[in-house]
C-alpha atoms as a PDB file:
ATOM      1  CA  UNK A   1      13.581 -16.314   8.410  1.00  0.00           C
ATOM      2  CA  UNK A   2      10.905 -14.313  10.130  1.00  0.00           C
ATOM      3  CA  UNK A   3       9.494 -16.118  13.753  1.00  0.00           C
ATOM      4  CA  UNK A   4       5.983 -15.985  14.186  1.00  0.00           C
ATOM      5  CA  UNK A   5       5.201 -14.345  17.417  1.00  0.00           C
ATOM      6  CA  UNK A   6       1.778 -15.271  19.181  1.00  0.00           C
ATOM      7  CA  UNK A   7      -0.400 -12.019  19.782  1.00  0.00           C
ATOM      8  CA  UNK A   8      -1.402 -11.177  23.492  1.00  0.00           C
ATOM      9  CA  UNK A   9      -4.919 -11.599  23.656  1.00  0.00           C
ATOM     10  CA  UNK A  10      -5.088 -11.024  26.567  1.00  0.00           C
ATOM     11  CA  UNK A  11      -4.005  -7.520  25.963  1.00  0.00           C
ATOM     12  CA  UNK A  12      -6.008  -7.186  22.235  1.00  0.00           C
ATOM     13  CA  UNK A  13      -9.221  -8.066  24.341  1.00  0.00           C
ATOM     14  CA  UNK A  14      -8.449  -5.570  27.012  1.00  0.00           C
ATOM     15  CA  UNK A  15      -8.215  -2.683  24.219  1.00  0.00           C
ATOM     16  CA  UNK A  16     -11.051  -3.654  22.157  1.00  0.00           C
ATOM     17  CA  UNK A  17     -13.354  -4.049  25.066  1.00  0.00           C
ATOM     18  CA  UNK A  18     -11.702   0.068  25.813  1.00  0.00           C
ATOM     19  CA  UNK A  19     -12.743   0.695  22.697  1.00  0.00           C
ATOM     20  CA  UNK A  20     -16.676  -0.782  22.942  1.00  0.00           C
ATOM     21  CA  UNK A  21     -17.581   2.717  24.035  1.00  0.00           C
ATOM     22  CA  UNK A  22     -19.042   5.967  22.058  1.00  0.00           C
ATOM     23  CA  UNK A  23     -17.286   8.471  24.436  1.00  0.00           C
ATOM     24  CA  UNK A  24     -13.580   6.487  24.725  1.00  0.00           C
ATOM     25  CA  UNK A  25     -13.844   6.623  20.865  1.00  0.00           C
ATOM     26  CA  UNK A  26     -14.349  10.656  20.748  1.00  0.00           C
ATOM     27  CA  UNK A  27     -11.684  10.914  22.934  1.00  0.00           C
ATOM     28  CA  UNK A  28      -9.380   8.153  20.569  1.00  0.00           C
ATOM     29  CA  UNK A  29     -10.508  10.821  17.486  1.00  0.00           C
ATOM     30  CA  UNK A  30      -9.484  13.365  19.748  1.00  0.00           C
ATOM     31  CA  UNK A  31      -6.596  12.349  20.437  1.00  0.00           C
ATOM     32  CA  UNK A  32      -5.623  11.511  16.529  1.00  0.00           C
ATOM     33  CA  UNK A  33      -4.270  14.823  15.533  1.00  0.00           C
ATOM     34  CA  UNK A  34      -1.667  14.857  18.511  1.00  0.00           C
ATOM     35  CA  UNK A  35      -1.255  15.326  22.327  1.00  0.00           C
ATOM     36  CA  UNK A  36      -4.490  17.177  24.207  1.00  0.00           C
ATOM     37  CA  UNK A  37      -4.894  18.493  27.398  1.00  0.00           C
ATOM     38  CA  UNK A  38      -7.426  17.140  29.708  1.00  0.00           C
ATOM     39  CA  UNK A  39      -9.140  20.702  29.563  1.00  0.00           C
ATOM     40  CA  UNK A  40      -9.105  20.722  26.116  1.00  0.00           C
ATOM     41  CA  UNK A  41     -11.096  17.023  25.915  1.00  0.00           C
ATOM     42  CA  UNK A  42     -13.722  18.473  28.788  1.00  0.00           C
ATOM     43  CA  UNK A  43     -14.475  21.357  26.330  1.00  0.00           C
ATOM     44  CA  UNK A  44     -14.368  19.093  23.452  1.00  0.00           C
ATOM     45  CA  UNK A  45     -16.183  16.509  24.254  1.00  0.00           C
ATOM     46  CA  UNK A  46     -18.772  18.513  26.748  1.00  0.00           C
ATOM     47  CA  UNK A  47     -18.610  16.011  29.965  1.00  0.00           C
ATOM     48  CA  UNK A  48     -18.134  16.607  33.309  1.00  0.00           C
ATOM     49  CA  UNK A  49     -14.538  15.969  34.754  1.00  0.00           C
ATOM     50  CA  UNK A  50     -15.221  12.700  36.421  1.00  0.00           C
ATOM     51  CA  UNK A  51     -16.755  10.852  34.008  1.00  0.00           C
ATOM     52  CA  UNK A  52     -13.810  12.419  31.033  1.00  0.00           C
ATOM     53  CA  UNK A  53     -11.604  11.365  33.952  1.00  0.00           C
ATOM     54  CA  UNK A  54     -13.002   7.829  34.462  1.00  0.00           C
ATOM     55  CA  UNK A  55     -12.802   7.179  30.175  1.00  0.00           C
ATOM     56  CA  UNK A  56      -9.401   8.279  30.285  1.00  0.00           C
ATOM     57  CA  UNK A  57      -8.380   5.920  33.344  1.00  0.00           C
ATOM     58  CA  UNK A  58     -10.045   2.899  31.369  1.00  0.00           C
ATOM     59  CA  UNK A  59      -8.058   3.879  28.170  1.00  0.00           C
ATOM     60  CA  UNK A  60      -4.778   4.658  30.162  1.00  0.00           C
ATOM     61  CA  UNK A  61      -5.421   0.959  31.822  1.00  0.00           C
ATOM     62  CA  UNK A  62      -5.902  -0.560  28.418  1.00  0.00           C
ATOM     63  CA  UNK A  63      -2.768   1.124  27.232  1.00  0.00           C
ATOM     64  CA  UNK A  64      -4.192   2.738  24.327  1.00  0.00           C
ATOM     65  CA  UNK A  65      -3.098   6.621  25.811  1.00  0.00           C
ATOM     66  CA  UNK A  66      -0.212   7.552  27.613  1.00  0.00           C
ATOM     67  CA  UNK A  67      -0.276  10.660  30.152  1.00  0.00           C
ATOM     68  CA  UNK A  68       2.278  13.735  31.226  1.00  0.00           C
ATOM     69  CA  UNK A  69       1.938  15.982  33.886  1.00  0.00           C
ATOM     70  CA  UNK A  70       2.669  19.672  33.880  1.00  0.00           C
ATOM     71  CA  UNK A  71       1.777  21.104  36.554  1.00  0.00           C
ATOM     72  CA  UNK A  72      -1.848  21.318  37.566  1.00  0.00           C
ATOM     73  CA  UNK A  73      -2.563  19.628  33.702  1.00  0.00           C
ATOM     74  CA  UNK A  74      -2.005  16.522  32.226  1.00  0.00           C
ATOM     75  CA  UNK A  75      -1.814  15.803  28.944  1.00  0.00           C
ATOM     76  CA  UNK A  76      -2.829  12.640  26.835  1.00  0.00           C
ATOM     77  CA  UNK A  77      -1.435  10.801  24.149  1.00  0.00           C
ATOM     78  CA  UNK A  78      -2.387   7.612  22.111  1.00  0.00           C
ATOM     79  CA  UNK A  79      -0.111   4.763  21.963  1.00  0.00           C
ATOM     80  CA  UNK A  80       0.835   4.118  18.604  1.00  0.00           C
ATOM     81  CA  UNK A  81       2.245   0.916  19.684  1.00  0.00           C
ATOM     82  CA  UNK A  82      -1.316  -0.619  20.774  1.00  0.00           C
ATOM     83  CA  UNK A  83      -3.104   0.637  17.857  1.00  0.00           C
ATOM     84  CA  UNK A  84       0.107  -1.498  15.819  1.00  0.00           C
ATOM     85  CA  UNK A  85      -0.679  -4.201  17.651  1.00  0.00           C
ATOM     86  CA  UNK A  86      -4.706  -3.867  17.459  1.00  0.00           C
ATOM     87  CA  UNK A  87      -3.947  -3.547  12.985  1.00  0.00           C
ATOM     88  CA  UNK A  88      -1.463  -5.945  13.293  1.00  0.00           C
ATOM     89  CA  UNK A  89      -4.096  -8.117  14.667  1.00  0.00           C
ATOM     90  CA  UNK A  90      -6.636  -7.781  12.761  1.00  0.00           C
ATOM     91  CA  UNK A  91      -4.793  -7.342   9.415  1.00  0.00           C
ATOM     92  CA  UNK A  92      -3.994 -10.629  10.310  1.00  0.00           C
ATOM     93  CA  UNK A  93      -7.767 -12.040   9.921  1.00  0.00           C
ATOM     94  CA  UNK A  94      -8.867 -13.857   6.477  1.00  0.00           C
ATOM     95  CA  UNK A  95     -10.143 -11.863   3.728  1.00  0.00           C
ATOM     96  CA  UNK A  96     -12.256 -14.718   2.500  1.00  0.00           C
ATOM     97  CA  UNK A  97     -15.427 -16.453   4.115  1.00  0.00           C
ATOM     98  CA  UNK A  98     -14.437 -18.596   6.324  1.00  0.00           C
ATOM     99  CA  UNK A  99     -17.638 -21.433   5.525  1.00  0.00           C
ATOM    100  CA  UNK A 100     -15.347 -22.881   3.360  1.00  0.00           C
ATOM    101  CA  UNK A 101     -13.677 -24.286   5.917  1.00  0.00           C
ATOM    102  CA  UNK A 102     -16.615 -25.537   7.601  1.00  0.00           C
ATOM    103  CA  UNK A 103     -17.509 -27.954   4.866  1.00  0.00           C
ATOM    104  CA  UNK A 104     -13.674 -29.604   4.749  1.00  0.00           C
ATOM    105  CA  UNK A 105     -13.924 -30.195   8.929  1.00  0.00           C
ATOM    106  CA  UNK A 106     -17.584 -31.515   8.918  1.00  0.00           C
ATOM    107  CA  UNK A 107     -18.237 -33.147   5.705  1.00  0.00           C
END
């Protein structure tokens, strides 16, 4: 038999709240088709260096991309096992309205 494990919040909320942002999700949609240099996201995404750099810094942080060096360059990944957790998560949610319970606990 299968043990429940209890999600980390504490991690979930630190991802979602990475996510609450138009230019971390370009770079997340970016990043979907495979590894990207950081020159490849400035171009891309048409931002100056520090601000791609601070995005990518909040996302690394999160743990939602990984990075490599080569050289001068680094190159970014996502982290397939935070966007797992984040659909694990939330395939986890009900389907179904939840007032139905609201009437059994305060009726």
């Amino acid at each position: 038999m299968a043990v429940a494990t209890t999600p980390d919040l504490e991690a979930i909320t630190r991802r979602f709240r990475a996510l609450g942002d138009e230019h971390r999700l370009k770079i997340i949609d970016l990043l979907r088709s495979g590894e990207r240099c950081v020159c490849e996201l400035t171009d891309a995404l048409d931002v100056g260096q520090s601000l791609l750099s601070f995005h990518l810094r909040t996302l690394r942080d999160a743990g939602l991309v990984t990075d490599r060096r080569e050289g001068r360059w680094a190159y970014y990944t996502l982290d397939a096992d935070a966007f797992a957790q984040l659909e694990d998560f939330v395939g986890a949610l009900p389907s179904t309205k939840l007032s139905t319970n609201a009437a059994r606990c305060c009726g």
